[in-house]
C-alpha atoms as a PDB file:
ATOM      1  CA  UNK A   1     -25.851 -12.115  10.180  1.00  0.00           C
ATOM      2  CA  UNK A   2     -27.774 -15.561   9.509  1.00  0.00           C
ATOM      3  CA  UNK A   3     -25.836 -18.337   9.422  1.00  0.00           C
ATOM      4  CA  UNK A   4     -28.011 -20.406   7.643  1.00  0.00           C
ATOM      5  CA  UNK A   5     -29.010 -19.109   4.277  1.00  0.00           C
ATOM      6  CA  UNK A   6     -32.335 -19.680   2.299  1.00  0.00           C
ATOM      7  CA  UNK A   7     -31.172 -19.908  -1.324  1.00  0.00           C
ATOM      8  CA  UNK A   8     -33.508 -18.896  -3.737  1.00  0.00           C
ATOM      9  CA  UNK A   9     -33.948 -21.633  -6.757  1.00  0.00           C
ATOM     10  CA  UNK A  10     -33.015 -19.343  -9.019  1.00  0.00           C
ATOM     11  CA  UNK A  11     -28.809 -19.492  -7.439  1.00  0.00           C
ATOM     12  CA  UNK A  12     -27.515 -22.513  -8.403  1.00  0.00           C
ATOM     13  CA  UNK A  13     -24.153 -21.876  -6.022  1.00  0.00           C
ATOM     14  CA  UNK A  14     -23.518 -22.784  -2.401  1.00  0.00           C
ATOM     15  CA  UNK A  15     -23.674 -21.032   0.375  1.00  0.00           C
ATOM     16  CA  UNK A  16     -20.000 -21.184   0.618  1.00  0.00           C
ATOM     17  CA  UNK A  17     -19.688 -19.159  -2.418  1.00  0.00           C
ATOM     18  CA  UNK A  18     -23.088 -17.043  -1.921  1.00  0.00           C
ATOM     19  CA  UNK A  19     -20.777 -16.153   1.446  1.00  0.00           C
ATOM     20  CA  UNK A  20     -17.690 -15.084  -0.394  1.00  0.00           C
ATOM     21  CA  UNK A  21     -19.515 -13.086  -3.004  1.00  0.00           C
ATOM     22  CA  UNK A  22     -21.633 -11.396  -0.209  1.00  0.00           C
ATOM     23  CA  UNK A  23     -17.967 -10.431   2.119  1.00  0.00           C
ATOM     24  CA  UNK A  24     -16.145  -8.958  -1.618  1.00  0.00           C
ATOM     25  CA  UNK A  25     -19.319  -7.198  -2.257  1.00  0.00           C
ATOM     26  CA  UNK A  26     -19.898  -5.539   0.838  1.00  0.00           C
ATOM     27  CA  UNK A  27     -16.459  -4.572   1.358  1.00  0.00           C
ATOM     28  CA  UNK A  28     -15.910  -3.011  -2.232  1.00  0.00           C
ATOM     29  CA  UNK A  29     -19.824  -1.012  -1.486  1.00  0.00           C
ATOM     30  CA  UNK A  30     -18.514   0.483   1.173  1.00  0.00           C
ATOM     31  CA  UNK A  31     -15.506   2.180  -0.632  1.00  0.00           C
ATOM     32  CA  UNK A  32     -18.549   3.226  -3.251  1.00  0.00           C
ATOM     33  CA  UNK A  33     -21.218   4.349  -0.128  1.00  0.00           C
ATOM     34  CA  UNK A  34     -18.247   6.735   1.709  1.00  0.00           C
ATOM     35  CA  UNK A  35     -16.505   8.009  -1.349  1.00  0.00           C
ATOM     36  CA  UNK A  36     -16.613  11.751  -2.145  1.00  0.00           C
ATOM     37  CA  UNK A  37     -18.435  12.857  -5.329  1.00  0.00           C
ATOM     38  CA  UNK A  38     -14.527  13.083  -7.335  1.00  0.00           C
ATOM     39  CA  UNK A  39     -13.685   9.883  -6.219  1.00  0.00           C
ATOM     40  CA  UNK A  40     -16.396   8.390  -7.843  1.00  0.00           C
ATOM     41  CA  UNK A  41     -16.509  10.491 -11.085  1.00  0.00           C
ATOM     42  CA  UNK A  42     -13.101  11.972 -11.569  1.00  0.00           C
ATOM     43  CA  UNK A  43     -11.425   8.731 -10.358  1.00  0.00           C
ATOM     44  CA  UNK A  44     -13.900   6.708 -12.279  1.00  0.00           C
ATOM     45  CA  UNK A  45     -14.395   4.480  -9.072  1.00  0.00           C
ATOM     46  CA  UNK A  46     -17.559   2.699 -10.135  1.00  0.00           C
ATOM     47  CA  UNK A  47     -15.684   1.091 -13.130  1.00  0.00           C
ATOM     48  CA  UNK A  48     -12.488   0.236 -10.340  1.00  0.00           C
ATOM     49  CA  UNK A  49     -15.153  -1.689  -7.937  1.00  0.00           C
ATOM     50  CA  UNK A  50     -17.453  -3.200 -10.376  1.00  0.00           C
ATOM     51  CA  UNK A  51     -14.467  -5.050 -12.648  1.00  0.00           C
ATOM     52  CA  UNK A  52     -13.209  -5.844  -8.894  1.00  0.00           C
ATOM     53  CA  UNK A  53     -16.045  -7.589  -8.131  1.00  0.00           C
ATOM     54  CA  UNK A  54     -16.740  -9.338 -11.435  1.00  0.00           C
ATOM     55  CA  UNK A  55     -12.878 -10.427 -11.327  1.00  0.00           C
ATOM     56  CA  UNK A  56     -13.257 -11.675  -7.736  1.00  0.00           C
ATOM     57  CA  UNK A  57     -16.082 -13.188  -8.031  1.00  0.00           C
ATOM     58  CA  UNK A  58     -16.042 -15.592 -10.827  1.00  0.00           C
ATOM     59  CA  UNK A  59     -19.107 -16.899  -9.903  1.00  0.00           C
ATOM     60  CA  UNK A  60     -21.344 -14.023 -10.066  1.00  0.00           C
ATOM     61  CA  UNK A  61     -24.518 -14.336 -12.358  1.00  0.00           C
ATOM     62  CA  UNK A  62     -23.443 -11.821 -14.635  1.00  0.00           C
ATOM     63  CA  UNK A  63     -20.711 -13.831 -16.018  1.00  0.00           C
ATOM     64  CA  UNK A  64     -23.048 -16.370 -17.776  1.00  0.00           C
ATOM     65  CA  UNK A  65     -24.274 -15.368 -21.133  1.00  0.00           C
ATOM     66  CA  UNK A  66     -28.291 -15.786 -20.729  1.00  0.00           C
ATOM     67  CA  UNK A  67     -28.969 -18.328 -23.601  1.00  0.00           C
ATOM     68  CA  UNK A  68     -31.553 -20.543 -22.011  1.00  0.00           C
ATOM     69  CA  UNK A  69     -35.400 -20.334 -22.940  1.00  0.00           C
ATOM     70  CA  UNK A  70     -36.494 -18.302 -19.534  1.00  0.00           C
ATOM     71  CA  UNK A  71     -33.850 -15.579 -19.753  1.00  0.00           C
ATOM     72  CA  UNK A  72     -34.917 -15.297 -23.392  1.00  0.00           C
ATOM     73  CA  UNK A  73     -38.220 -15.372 -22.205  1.00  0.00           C
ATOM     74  CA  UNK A  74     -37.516 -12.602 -19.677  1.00  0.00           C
ATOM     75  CA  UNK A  75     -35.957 -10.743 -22.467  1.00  0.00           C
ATOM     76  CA  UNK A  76     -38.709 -10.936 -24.779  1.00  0.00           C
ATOM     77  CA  UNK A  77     -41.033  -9.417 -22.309  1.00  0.00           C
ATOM     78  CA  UNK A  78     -39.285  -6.932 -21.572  1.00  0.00           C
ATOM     79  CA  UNK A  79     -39.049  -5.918 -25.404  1.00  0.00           C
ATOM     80  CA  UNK A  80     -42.719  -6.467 -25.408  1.00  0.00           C
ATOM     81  CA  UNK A  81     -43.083  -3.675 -23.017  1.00  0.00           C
ATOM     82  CA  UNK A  82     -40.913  -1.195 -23.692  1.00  0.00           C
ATOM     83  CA  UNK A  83     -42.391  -1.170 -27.614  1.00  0.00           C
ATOM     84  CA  UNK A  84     -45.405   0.735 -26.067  1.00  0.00           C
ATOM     85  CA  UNK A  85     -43.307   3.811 -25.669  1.00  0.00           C
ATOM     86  CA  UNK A  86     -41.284   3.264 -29.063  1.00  0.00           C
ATOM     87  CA  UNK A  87     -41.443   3.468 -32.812  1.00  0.00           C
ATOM     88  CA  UNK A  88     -38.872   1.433 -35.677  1.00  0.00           C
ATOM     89  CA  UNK A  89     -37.061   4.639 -35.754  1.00  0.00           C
ATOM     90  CA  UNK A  90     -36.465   4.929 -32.384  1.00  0.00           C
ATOM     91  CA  UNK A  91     -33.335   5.864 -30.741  1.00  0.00           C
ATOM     92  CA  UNK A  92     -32.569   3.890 -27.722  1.00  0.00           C
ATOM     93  CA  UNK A  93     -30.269   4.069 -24.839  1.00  0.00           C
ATOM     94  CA  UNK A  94     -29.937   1.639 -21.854  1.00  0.00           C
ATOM     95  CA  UNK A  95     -28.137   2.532 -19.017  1.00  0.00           C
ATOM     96  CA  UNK A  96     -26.735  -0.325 -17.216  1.00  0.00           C
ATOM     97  CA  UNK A  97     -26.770  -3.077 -19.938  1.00  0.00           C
ATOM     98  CA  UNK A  98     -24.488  -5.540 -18.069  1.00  0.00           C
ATOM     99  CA  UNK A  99     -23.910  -8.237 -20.673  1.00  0.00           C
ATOM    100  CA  UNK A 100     -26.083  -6.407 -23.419  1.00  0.00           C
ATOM    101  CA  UNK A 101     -28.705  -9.349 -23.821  1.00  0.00           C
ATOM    102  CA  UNK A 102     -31.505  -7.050 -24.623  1.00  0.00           C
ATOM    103  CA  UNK A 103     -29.690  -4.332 -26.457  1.00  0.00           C
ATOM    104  CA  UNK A 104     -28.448  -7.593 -28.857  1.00  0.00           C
ATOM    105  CA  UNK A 105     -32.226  -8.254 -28.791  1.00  0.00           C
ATOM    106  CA  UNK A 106     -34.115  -5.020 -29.288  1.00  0.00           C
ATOM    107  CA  UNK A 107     -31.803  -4.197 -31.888  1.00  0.00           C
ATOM    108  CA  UNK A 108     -34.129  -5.422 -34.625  1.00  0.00           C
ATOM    109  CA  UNK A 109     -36.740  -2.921 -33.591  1.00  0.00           C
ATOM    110  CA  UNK A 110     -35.035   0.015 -33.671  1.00  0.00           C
ATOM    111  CA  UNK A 111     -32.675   2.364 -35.552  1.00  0.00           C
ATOM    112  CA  UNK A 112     -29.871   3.062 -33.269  1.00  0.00           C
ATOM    113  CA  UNK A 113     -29.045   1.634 -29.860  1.00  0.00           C
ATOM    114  CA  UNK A 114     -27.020   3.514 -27.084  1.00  0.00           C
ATOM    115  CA  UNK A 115     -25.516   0.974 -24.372  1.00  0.00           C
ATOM    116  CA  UNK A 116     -23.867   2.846 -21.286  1.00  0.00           C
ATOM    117  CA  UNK A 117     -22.531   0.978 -18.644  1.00  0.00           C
ATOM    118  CA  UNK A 118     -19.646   1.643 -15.621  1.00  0.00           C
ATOM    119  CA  UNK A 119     -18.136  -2.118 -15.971  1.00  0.00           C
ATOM    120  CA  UNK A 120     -15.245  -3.123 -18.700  1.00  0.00           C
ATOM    121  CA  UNK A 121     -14.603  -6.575 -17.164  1.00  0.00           C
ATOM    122  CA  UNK A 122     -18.412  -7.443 -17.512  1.00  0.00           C
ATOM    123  CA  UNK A 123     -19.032  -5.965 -20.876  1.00  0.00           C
ATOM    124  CA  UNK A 124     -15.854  -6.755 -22.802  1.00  0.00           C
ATOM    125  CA  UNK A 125     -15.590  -9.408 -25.606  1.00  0.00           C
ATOM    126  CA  UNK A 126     -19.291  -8.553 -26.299  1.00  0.00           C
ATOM    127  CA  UNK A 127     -20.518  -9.275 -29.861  1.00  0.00           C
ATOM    128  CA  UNK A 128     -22.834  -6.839 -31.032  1.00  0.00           C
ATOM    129  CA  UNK A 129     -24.755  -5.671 -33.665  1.00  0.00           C
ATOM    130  CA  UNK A 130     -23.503  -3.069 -35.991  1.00  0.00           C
ATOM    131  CA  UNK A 131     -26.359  -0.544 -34.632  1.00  0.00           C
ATOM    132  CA  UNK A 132     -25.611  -0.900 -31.016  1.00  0.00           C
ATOM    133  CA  UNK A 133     -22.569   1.429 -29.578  1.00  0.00           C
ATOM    134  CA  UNK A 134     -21.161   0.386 -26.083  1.00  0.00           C
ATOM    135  CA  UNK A 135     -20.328   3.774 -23.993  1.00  0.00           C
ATOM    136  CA  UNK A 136     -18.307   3.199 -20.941  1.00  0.00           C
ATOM    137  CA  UNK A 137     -19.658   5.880 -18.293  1.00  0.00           C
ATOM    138  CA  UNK A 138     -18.579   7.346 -15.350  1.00  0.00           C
ATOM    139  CA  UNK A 139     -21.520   6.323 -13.531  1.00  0.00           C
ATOM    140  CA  UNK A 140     -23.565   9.254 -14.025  1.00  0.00           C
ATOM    141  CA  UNK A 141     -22.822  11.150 -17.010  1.00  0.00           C
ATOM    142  CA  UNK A 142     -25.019  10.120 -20.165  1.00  0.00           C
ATOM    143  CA  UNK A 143     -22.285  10.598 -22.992  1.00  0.00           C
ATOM    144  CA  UNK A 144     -24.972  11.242 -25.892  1.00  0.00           C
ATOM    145  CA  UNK A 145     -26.088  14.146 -27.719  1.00  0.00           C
ATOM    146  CA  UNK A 146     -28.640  16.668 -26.074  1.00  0.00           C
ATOM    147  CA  UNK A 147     -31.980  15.933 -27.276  1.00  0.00           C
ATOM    148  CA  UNK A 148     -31.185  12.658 -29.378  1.00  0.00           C
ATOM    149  CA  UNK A 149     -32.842   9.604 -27.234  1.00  0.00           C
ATOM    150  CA  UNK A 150     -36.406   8.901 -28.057  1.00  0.00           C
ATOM    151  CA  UNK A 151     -36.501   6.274 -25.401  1.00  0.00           C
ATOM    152  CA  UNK A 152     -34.061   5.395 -22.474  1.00  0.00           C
ATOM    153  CA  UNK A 153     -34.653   2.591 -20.063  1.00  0.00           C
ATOM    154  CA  UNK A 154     -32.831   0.840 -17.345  1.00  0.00           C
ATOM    155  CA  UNK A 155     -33.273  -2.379 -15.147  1.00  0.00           C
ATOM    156  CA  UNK A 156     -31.599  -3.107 -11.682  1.00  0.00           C
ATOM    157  CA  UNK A 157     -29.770   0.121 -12.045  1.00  0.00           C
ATOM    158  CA  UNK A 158     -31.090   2.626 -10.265  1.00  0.00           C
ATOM    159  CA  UNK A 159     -30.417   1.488  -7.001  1.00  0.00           C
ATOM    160  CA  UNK A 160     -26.856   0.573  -7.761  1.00  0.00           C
ATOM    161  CA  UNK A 161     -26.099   4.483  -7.735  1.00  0.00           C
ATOM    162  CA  UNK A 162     -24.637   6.374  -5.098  1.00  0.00           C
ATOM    163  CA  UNK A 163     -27.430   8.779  -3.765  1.00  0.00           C
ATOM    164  CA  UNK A 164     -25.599  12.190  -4.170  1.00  0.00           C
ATOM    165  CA  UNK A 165     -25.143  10.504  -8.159  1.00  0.00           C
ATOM    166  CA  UNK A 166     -28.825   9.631  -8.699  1.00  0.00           C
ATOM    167  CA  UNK A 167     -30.380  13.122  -9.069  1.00  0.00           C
ATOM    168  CA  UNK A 168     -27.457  14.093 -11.630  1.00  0.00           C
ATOM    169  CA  UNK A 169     -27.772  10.818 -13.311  1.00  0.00           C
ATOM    170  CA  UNK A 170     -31.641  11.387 -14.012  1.00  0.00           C
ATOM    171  CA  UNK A 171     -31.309  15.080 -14.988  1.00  0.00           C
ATOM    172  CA  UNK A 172     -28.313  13.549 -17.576  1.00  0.00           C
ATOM    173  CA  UNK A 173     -30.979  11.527 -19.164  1.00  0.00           C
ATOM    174  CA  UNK A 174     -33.523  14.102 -19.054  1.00  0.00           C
ATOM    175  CA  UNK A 175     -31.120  15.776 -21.300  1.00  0.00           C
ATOM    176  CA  UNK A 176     -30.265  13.919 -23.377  1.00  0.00           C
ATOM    177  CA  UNK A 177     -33.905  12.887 -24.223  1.00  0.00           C
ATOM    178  CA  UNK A 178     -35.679  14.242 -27.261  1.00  0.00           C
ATOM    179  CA  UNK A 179     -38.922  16.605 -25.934  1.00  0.00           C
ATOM    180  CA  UNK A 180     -41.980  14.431 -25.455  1.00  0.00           C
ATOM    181  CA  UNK A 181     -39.243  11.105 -25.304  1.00  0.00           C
ATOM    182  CA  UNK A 182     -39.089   8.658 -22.133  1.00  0.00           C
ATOM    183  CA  UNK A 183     -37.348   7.257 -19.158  1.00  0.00           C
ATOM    184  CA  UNK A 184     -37.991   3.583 -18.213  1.00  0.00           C
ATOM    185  CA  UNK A 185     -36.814   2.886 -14.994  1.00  0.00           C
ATOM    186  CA  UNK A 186     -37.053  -0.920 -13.036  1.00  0.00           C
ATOM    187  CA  UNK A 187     -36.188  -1.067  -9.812  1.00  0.00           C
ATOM    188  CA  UNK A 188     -36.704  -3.175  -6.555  1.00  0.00           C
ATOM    189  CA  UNK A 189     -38.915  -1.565  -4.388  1.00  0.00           C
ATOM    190  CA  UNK A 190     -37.240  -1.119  -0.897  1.00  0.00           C
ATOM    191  CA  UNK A 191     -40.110  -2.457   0.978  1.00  0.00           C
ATOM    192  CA  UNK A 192     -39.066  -6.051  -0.424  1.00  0.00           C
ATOM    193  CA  UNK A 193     -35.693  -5.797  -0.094  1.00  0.00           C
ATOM    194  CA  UNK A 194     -32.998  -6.063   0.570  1.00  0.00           C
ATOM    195  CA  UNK A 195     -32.802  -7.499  -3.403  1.00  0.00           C
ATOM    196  CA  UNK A 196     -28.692  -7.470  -3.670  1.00  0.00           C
ATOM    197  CA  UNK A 197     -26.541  -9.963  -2.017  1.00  0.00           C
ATOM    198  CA  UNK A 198     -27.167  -8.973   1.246  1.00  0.00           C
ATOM    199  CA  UNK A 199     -30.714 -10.160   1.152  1.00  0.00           C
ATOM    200  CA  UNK A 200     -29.310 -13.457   2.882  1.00  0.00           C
ATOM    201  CA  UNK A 201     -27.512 -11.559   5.724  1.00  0.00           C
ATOM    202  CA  UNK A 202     -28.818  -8.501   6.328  1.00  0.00           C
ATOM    203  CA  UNK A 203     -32.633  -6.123   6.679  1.00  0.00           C
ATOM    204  CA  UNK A 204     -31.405  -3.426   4.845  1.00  0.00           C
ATOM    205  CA  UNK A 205     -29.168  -3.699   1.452  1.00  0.00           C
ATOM    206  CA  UNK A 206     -25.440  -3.642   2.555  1.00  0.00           C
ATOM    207  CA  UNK A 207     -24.217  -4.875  -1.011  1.00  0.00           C
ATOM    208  CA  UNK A 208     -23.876  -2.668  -4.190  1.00  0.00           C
ATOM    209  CA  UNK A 209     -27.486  -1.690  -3.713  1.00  0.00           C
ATOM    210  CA  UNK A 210     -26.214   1.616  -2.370  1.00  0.00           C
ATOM    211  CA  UNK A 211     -29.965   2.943  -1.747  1.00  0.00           C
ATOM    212  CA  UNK A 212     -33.135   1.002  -2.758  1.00  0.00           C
ATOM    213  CA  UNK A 213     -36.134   3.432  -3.429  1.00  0.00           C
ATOM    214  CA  UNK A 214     -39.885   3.757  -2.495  1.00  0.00           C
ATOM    215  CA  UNK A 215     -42.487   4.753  -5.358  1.00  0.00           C
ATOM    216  CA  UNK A 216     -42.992   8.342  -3.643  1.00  0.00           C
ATOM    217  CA  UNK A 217     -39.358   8.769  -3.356  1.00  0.00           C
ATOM    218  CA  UNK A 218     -38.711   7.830  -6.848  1.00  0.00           C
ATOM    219  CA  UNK A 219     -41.366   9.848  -8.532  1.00  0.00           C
ATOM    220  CA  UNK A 220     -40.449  13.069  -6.007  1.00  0.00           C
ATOM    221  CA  UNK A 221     -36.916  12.717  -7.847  1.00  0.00           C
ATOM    222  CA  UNK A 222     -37.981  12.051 -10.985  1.00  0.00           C
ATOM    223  CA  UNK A 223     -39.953  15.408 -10.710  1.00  0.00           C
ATOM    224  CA  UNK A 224     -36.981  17.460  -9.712  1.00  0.00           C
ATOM    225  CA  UNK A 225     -34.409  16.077 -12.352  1.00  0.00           C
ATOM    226  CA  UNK A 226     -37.442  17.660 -14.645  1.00  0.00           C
ATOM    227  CA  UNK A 227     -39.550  14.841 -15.699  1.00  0.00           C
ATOM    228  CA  UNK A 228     -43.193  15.308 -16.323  1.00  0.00           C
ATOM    229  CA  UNK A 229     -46.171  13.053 -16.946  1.00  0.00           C
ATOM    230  CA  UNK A 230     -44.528  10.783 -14.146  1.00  0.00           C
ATOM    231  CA  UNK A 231     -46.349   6.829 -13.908  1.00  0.00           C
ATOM    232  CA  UNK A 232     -46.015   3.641 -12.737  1.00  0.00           C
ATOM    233  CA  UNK A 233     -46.441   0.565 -14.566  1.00  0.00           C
ATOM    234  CA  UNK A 234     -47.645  -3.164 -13.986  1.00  0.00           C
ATOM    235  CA  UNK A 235     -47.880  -5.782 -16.508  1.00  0.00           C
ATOM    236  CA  UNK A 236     -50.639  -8.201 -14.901  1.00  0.00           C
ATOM    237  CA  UNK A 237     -51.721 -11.290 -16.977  1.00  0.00           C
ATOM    238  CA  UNK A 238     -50.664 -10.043 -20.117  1.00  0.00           C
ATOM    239  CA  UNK A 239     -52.141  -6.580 -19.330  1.00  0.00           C
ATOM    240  CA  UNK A 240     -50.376  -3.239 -19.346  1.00  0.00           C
ATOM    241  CA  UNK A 241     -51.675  -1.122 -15.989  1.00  0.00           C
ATOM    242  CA  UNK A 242     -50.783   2.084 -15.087  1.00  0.00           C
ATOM    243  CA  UNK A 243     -51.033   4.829 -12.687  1.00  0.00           C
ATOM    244  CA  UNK A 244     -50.221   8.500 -12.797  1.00  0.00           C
ATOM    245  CA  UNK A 245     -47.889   9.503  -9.411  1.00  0.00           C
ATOM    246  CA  UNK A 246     -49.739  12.811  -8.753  1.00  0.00           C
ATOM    247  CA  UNK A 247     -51.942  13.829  -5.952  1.00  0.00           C
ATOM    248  CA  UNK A 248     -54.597  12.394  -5.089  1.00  0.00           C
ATOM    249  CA  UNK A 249     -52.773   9.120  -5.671  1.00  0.00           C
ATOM    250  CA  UNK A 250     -49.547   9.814  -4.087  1.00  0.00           C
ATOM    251  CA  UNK A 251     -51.111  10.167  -0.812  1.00  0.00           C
ATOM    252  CA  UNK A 252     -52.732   6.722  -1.387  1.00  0.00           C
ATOM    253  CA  UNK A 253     -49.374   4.918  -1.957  1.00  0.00           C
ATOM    254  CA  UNK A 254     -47.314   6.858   0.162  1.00  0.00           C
ATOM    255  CA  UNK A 255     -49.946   6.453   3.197  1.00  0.00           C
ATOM    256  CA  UNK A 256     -49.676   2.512   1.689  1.00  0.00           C
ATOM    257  CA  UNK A 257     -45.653   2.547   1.506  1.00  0.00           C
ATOM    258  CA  UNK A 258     -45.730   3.474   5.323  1.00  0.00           C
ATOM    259  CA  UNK A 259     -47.927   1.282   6.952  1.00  0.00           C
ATOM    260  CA  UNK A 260     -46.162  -1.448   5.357  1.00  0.00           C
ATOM    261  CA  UNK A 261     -42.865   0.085   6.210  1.00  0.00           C
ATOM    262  CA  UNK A 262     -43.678   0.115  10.190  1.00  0.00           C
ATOM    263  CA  UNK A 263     -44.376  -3.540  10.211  1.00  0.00           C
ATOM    264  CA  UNK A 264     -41.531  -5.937  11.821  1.00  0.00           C
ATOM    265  CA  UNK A 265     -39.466  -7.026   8.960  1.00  0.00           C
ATOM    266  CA  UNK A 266     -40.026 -10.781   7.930  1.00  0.00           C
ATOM    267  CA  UNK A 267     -43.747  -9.686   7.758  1.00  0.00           C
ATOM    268  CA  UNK A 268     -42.991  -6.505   6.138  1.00  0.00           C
ATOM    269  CA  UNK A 269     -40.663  -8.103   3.274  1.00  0.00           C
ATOM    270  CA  UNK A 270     -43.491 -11.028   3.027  1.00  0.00           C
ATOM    271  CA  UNK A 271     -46.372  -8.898   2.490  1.00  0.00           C
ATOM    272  CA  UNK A 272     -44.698  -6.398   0.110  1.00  0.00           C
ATOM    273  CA  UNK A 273     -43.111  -9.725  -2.081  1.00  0.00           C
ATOM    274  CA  UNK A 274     -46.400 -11.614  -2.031  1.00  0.00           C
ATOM    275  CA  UNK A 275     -48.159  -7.770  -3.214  1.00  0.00           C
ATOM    276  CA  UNK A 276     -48.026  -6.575  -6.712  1.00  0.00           C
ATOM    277  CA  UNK A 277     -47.442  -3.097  -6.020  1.00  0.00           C
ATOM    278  CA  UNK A 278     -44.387  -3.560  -3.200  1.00  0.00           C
ATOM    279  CA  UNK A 279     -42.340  -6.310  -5.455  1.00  0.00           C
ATOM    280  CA  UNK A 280     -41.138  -4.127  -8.283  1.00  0.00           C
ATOM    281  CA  UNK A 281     -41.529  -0.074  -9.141  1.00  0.00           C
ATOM    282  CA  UNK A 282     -41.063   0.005 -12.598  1.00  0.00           C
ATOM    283  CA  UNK A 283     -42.023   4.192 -13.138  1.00  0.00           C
ATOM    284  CA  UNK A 284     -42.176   6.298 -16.014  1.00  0.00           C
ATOM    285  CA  UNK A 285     -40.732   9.872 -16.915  1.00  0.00           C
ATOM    286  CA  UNK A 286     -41.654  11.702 -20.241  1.00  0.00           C
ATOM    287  CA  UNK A 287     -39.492  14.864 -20.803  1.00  0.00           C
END
């Protein structure tokens, strides 16, 4: 473990409590990452360890309500993208809201807004607009109506799931997705991780980031849960790019994905942050 930590200028805390937030974290994952499938459903032990941590952990960044111009920025960008998959009537759902800044947001836009999330401590006390229902989930179920979402999307959540969970969790959204609707799905790509708290201790995520993904790995799931019409996405100086995952262009990023995977890891973790491909997967489902 390093002992002397790197803090990023976007953590305002010291490395005293960066340290205690990273020892909590790691030992509540580890109840998550060798708990049995009923443990985690049945005794609803996401929602136990995440209010645990947020209790703990007074300090951690998703106690502050983002009010400041970048996280509104941030925000606003985000809204900006997802609108090229939705219409005003649009039914949306995020999974993993957290503090519900962009469902408050996107709001306007749409006609009904779905917010499903494992945490109470994080998201209680919430004001929210009259068309935006908060669903408390056990971490993998998608309590909607079959066939009602035109457009789901989550960010940072993805790898936050236990891996026997994440196949179930994308075939529940599948579901409950109207035919020809979408699944949005951000999250860090593995190759420039580790991205949870561990990323100032450890090479590979220890934290709540119970499995961080590769775009190959994601897409090859996405395919099984039943998703068609599979792409990733870039937004590059104001421009929308986008690939479809099939052959021949899997090969291409999966040959890509393991050369940089075999290099030494500070120069593996460098190149894939400084490259736009390695930094982010943000990847695309239609039902």
């Amino acid at each position: 473990m390093s002992t002397q930590l790197k803090i990023k200028a976007s953590d305002d805390r010291t490395v005293e409590q960066i340290t205690e937030h990273y020892h909590i974290e790691k030992q509540l994952a580890d109840q998550l990452r060798h708990s049995n499938k009923s443990e985690r459903l049945e005794g609803s032990l996401y929602t136990k360890l995440y209010d645990a941590l947020f209790s703990k952990v007074n300090h951690h960044s998703h106690h502050s309500r983002p009010t400041d111009a970048s996280a509104n920025t941030l925000i606003q960008q985000r809204i900006d993208f997802l609108q090229h998959f939705m219409a005003n009537d649009a039914i949306f759902l995020e999974i993993g809201p957290g503090n519900c800044h962009l469902c408050r947001e996107i709001a306007p836009h749409v006609q009904q807004v779905y917010a499903v999330d494992v945490a109470t401590e994080i998201t209680k006390d919430l004001a929210l607009p009259k068309n935006v229902d908060l669903i408390i989930s056990d971490g993998c179920s998608i309590p909607t109506e079959p066939s009602s979402i035109d457009l789901a999307y989550s960010h940072q959540l993805m790898e936050h799931l236990h891996p026997e969970d994440a196949y179930d969790q994308l075939k529940n959204i599948c579901t409950a997705l109207k035919t020809g609707g979408t699944y949005v799905c951000v999250t860090p790509h593995r190759l420039s991780g580790p991205h949870d708290i561990s990323k100032y201790f450890d090479e590979v995520a220890t934290g709540f980031h119970l499995k961080e993904y590769s775009i190959v790995e994601l897409a090859q799931l996405f395919k099984r849960a039943g998703f068609s019409k599979i792409r990733i996405y870039k937004v590059f100086k104001n421009r929308v790019l986008s690939l479809p995952v099939m052959f021949p262009i899997s090969l291409v990023i999966l040959a890509l994905e393991k050369g940089v995977g075999l290099l030494p890891f500070p120069l593996r973790r460098t190149c894939a942050e400084k490259s736009l491909i390695f930094r982010t997967i943000t990847i695309a489902g239609v039902k």
